[in-house]
C-alpha atoms as a PDB file:
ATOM      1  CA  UNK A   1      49.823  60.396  81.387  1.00  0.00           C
ATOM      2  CA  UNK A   2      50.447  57.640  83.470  1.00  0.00           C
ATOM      3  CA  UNK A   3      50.905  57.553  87.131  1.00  0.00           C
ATOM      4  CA  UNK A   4      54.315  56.653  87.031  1.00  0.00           C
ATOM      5  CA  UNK A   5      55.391  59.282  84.992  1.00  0.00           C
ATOM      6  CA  UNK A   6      53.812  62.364  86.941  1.00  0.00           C
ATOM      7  CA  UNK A   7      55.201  61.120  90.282  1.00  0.00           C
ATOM      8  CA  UNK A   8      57.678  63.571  90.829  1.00  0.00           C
ATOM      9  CA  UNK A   9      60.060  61.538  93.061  1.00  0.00           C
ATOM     10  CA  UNK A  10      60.577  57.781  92.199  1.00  0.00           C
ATOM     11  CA  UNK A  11      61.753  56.296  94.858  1.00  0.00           C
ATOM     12  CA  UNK A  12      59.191  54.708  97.820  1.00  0.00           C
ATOM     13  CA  UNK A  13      57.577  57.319  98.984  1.00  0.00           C
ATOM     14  CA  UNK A  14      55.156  59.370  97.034  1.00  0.00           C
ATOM     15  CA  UNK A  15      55.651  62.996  98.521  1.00  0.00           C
ATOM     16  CA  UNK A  16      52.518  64.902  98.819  1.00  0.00           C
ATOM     17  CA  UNK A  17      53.101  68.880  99.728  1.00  0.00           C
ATOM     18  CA  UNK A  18      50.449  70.384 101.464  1.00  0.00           C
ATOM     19  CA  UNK A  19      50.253  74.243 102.311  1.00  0.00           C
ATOM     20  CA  UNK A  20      48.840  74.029 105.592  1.00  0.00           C
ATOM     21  CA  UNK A  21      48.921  76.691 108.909  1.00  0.00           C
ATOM     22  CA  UNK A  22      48.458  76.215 112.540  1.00  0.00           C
ATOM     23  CA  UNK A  23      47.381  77.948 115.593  1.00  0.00           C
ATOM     24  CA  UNK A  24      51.071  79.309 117.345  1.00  0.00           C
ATOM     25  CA  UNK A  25      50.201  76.750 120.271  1.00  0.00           C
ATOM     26  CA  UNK A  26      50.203  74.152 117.775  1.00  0.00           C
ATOM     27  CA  UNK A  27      53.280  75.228 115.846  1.00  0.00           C
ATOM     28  CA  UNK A  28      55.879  75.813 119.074  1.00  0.00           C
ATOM     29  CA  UNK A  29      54.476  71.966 120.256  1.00  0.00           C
ATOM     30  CA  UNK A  30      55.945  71.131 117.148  1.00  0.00           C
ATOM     31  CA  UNK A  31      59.482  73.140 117.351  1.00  0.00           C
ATOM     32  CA  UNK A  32      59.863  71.487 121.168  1.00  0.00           C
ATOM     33  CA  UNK A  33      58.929  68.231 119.953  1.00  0.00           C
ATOM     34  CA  UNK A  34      61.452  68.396 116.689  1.00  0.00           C
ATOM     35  CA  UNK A  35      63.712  69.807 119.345  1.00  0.00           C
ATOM     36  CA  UNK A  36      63.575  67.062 121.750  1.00  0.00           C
ATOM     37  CA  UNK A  37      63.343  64.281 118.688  1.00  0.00           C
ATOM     38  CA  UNK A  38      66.473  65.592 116.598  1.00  0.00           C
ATOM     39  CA  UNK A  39      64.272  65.901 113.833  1.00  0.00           C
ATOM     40  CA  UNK A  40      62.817  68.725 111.371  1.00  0.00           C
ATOM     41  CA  UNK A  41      59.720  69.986 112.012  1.00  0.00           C
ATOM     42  CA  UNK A  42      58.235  68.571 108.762  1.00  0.00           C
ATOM     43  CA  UNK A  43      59.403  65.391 109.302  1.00  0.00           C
ATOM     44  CA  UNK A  44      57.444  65.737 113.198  1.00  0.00           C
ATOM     45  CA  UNK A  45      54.313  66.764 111.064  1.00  0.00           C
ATOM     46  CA  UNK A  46      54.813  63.431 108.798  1.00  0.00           C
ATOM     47  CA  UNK A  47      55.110  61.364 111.301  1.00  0.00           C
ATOM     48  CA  UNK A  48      52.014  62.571 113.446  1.00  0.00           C
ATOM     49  CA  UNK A  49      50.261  62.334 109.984  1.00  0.00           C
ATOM     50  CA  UNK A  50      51.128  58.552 109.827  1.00  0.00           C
ATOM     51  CA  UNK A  51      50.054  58.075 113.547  1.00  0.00           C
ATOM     52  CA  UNK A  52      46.661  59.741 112.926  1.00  0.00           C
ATOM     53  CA  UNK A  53      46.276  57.788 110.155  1.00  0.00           C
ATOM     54  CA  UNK A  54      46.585  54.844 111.852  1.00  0.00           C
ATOM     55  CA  UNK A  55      43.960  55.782 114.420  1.00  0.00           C
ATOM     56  CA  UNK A  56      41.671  56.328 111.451  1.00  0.00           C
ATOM     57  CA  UNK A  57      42.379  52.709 110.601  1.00  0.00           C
ATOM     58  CA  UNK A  58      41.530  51.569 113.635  1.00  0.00           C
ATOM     59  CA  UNK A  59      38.618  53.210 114.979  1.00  0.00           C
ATOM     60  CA  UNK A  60      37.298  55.015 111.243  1.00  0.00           C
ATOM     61  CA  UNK A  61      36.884  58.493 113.044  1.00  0.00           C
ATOM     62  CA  UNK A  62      38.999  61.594 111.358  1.00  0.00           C
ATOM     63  CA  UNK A  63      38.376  63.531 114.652  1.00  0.00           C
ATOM     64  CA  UNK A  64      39.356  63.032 118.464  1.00  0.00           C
ATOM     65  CA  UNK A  65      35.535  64.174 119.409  1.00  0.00           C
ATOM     66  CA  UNK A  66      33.773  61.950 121.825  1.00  0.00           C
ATOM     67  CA  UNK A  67      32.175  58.832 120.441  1.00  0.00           C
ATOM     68  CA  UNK A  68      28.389  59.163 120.255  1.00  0.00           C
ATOM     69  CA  UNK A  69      26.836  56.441 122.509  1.00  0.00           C
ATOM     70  CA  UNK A  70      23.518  55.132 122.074  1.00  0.00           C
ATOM     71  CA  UNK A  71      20.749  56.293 125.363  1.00  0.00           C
ATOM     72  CA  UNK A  72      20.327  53.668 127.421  1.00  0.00           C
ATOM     73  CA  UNK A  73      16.391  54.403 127.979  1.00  0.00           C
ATOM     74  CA  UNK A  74      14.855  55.095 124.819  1.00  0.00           C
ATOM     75  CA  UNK A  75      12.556  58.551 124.774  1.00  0.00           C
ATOM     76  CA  UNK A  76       9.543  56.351 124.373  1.00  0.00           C
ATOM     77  CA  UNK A  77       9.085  55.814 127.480  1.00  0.00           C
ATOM     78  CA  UNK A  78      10.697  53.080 129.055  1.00  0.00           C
ATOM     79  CA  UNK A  79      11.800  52.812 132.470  1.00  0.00           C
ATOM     80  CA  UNK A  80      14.877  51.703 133.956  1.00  0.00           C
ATOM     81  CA  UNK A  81      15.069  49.330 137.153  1.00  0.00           C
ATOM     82  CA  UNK A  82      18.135  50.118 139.485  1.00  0.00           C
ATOM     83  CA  UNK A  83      18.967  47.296 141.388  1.00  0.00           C
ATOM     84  CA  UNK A  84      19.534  48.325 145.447  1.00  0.00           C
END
């Protein structure tokens, strides 16, 4: 079957529907913020999708975690000079 065919809508967007829960906090951020933005909740959810996404693009990290940073003095050893 191709691709084409089991695309259920066939206009520009391929729709993907994902079953997904989240923590109350998580959901009323998303009423107020469909509130504020005239918008339905899903749509808020799409669009915070796409902006995550783009994050991803631009730094290749799926999470918000802290970046891990390489030691500056190596456990071998070396010392450091501070400057005065």
């Amino acid at each position: 079957m191709s691709e084409s065919t089991r695309k259920k809508n066939k206009g520009p967007d391929f729709r993907v529907y994902v079953g997904t829960s989240f923590p109350n906090g998580i959901f009323c951020e998303i009423e107020v913020l469909a509130k504020e933005h005239r918008l339905a909740a899903a749509q808020i959810v799409r669009e915070l999708f796409l902006r995550g996404l783009a994050a991803y693009q631009r730094d290749g990290r799926i999470s918000e975690g802290a970046q891990e940073v390489e030691p500056l003095i190596s456990a071998q050893g070396d010392t450091a000079e501070i400057a005065a």
